[in-house]
N, C-alpha and C. Protein backbone atom coordinates (compact mmCIF):
# COMPACT_ATOMS: atom_id res chain seq x y z
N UNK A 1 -174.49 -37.24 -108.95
CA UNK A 1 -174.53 -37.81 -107.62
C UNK A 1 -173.96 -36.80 -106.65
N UNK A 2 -174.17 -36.59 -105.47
CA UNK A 2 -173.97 -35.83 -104.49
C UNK A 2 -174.24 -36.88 -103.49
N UNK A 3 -172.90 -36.19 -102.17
CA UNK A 3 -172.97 -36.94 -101.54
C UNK A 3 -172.13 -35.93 -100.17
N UNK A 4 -173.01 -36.02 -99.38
CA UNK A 4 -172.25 -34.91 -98.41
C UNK A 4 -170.90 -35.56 -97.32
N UNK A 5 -169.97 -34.70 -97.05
CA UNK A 5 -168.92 -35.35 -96.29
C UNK A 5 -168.88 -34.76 -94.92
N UNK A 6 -169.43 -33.86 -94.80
CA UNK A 6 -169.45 -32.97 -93.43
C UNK A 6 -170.47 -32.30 -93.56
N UNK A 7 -170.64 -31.19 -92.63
CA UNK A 7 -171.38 -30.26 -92.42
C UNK A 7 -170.50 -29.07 -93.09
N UNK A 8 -168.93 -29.03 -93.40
CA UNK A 8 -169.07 -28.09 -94.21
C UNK A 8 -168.34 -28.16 -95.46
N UNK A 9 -168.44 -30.07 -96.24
CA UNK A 9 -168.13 -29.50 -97.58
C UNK A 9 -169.14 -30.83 -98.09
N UNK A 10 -168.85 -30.59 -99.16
CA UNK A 10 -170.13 -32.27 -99.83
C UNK A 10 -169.38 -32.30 -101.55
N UNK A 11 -169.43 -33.74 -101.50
CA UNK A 11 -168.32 -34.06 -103.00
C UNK A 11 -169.75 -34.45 -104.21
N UNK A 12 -169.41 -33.94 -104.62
CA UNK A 12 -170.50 -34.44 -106.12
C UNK A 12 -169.91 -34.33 -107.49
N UNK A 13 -170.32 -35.49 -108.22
CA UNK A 13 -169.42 -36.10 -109.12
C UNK A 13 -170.69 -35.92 -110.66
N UNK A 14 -170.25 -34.98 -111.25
CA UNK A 14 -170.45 -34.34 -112.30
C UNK A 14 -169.80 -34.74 -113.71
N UNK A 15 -171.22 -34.94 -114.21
CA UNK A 15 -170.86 -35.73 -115.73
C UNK A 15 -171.32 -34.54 -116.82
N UNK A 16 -170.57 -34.40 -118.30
CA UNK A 16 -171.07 -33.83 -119.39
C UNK A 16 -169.93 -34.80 -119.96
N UNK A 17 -170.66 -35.45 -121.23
CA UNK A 17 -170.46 -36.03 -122.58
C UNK A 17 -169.80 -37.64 -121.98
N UNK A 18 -170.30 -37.98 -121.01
CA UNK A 18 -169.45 -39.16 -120.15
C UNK A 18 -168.42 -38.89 -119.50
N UNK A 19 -168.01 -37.55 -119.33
CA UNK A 19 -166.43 -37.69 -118.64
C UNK A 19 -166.85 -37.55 -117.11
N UNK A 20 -167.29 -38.40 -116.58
CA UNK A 20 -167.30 -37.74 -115.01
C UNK A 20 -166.00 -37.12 -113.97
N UNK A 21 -166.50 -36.03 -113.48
CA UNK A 21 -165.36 -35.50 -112.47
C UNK A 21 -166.08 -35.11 -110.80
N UNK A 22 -164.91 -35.24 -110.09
CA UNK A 22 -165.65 -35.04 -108.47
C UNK A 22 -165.36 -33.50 -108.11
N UNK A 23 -166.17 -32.87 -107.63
CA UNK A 23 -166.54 -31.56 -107.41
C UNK A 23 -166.44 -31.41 -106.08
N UNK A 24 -165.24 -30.42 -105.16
CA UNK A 24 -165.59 -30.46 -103.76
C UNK A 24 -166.49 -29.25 -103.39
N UNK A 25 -167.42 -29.04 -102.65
CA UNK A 25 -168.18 -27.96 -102.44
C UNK A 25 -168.33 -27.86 -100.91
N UNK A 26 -168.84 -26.11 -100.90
CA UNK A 26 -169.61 -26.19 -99.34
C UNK A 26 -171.01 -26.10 -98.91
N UNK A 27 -171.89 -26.18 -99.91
CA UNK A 27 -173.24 -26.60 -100.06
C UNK A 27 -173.77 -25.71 -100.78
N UNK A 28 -173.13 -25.05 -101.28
CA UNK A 28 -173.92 -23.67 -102.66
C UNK A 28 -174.26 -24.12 -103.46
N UNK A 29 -175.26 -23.88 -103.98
CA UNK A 29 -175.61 -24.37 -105.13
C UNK A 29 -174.88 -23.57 -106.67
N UNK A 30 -175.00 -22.35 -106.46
CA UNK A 30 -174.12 -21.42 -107.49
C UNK A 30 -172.54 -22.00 -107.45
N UNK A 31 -172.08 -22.15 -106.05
CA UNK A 31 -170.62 -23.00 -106.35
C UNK A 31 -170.68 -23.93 -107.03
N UNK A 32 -171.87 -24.54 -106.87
CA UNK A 32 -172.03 -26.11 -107.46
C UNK A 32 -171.71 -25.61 -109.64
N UNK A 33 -172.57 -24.29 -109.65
CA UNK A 33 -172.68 -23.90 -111.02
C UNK A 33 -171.06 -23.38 -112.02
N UNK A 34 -170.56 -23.14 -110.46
CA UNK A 34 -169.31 -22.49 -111.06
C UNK A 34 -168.27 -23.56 -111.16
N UNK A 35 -168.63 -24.43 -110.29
CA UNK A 35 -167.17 -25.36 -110.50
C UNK A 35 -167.32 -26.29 -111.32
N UNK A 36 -168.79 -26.77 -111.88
CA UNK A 36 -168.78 -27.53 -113.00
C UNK A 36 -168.46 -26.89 -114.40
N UNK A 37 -168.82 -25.95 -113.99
CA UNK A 37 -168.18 -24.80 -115.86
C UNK A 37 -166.64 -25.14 -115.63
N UNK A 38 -166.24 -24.83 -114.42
CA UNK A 38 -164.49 -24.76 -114.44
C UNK A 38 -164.29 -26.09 -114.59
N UNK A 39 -165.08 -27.10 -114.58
CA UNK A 39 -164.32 -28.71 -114.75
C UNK A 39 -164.45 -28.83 -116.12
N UNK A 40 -165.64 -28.29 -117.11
CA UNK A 40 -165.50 -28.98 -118.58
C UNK A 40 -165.50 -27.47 -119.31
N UNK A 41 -163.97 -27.22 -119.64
CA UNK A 41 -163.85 -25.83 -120.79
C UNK A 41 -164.64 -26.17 -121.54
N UNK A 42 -165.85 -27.17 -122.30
CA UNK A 42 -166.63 -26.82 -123.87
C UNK A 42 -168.01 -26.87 -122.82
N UNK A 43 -168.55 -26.48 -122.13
CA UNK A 43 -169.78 -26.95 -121.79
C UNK A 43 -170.58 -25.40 -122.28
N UNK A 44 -171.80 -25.16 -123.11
CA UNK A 44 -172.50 -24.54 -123.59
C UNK A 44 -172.92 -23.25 -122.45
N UNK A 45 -173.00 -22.41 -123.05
CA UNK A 45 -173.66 -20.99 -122.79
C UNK A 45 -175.14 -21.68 -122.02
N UNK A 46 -175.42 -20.90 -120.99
CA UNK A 46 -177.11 -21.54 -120.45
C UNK A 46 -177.02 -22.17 -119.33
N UNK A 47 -178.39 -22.31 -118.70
CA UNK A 47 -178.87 -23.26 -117.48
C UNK A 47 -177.86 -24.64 -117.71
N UNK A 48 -177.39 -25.17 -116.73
CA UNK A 48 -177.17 -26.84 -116.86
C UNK A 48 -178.16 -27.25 -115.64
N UNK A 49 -178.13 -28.76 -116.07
CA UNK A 49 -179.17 -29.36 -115.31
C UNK A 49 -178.43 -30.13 -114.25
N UNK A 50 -178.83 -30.39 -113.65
CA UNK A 50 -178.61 -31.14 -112.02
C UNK A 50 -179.57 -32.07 -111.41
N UNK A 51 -178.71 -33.89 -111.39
CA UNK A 51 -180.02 -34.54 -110.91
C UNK A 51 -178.87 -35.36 -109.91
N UNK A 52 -179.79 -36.20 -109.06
CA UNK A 52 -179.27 -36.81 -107.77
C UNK A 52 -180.37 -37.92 -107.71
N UNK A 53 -180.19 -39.25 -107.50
CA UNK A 53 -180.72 -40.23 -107.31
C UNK A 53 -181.29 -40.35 -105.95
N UNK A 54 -182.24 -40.55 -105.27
CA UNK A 54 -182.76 -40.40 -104.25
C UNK A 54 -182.79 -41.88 -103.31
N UNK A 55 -183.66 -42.05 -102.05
CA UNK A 55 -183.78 -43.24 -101.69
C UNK A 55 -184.52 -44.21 -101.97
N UNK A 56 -185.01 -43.84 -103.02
CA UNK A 56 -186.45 -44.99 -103.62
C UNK A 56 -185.99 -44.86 -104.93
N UNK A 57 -185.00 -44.20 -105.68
CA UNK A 57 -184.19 -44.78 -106.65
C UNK A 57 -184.76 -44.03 -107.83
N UNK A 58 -185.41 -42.33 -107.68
CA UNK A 58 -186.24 -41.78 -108.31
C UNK A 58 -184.73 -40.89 -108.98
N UNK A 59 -185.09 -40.29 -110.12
CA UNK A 59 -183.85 -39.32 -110.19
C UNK A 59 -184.88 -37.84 -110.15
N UNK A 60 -183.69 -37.38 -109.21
CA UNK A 60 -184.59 -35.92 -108.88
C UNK A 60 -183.96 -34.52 -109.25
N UNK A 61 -184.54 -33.83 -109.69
CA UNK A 61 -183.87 -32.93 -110.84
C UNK A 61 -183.25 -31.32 -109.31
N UNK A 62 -181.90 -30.38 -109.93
CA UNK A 62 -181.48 -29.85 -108.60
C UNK A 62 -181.31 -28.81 -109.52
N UNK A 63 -182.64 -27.56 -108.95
CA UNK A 63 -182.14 -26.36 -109.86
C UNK A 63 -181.83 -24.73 -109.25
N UNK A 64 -182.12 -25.35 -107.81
CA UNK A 64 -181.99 -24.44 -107.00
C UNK A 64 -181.35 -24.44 -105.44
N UNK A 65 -180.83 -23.34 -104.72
CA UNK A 65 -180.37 -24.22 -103.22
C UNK A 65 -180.88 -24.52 -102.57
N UNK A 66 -183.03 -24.54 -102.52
CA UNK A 66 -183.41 -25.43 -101.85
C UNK A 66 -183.06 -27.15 -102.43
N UNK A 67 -183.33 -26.89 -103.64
CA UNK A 67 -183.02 -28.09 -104.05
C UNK A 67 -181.77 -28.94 -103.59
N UNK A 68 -180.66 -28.33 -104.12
CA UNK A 68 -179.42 -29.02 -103.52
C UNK A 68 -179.01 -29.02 -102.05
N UNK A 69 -180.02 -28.12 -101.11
CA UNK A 69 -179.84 -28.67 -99.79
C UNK A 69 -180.64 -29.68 -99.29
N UNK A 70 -181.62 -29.55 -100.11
CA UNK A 70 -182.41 -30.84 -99.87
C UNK A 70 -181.90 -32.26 -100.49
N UNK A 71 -180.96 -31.96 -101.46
CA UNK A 71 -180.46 -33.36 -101.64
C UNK A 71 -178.94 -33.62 -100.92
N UNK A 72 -178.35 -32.74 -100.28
CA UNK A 72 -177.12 -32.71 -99.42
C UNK A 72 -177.84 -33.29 -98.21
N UNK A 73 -179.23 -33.37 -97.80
CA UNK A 73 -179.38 -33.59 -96.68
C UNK A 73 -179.70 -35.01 -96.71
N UNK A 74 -180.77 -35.77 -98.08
CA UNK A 74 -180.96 -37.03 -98.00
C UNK A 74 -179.65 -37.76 -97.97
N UNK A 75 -178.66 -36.94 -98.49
CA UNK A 75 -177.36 -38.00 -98.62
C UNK A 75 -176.70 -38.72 -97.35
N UNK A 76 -177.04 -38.25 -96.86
CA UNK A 76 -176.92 -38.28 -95.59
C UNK A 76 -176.50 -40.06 -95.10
């Protein structure tokens, strides 16, 4: 889930193995990559995936910073 708080940070709450944690960011998507490695020390070598629930309740997959600015912006 992502969910923007300003124009210059947005909180998104990041799950691996059920443990969810809240992530503060400033709309990077690579920040987005780095601070979820720094929240779970066992998370695997490789791509992780990134999804965000939309307004029609679709889950929409976030693999790039168009992507995650496009979902910083529906959050809106």
């Amino acid at each position: 889930m992502i969910s923007a708080r300003s124009n210059a940070s947005a909180l998104a709450k990041v799950t691996y193995k059920g443990d969810t944690k809240r992530v503060k960011l400033s709309g990077d998507f690579d920040e987005l990559v780095q601070r979820t490695r720094a929240s779970f020390s066992d998370l695997p070598e490789g791509k992780l995936k990134f999804f965000y629930v939309d307004e029609e309740n679709d889950m929409i997959s976030v693999n790039s910073q168009a992507d995650f600015s496009e979902a910083l912006e529906t959050s809106n």
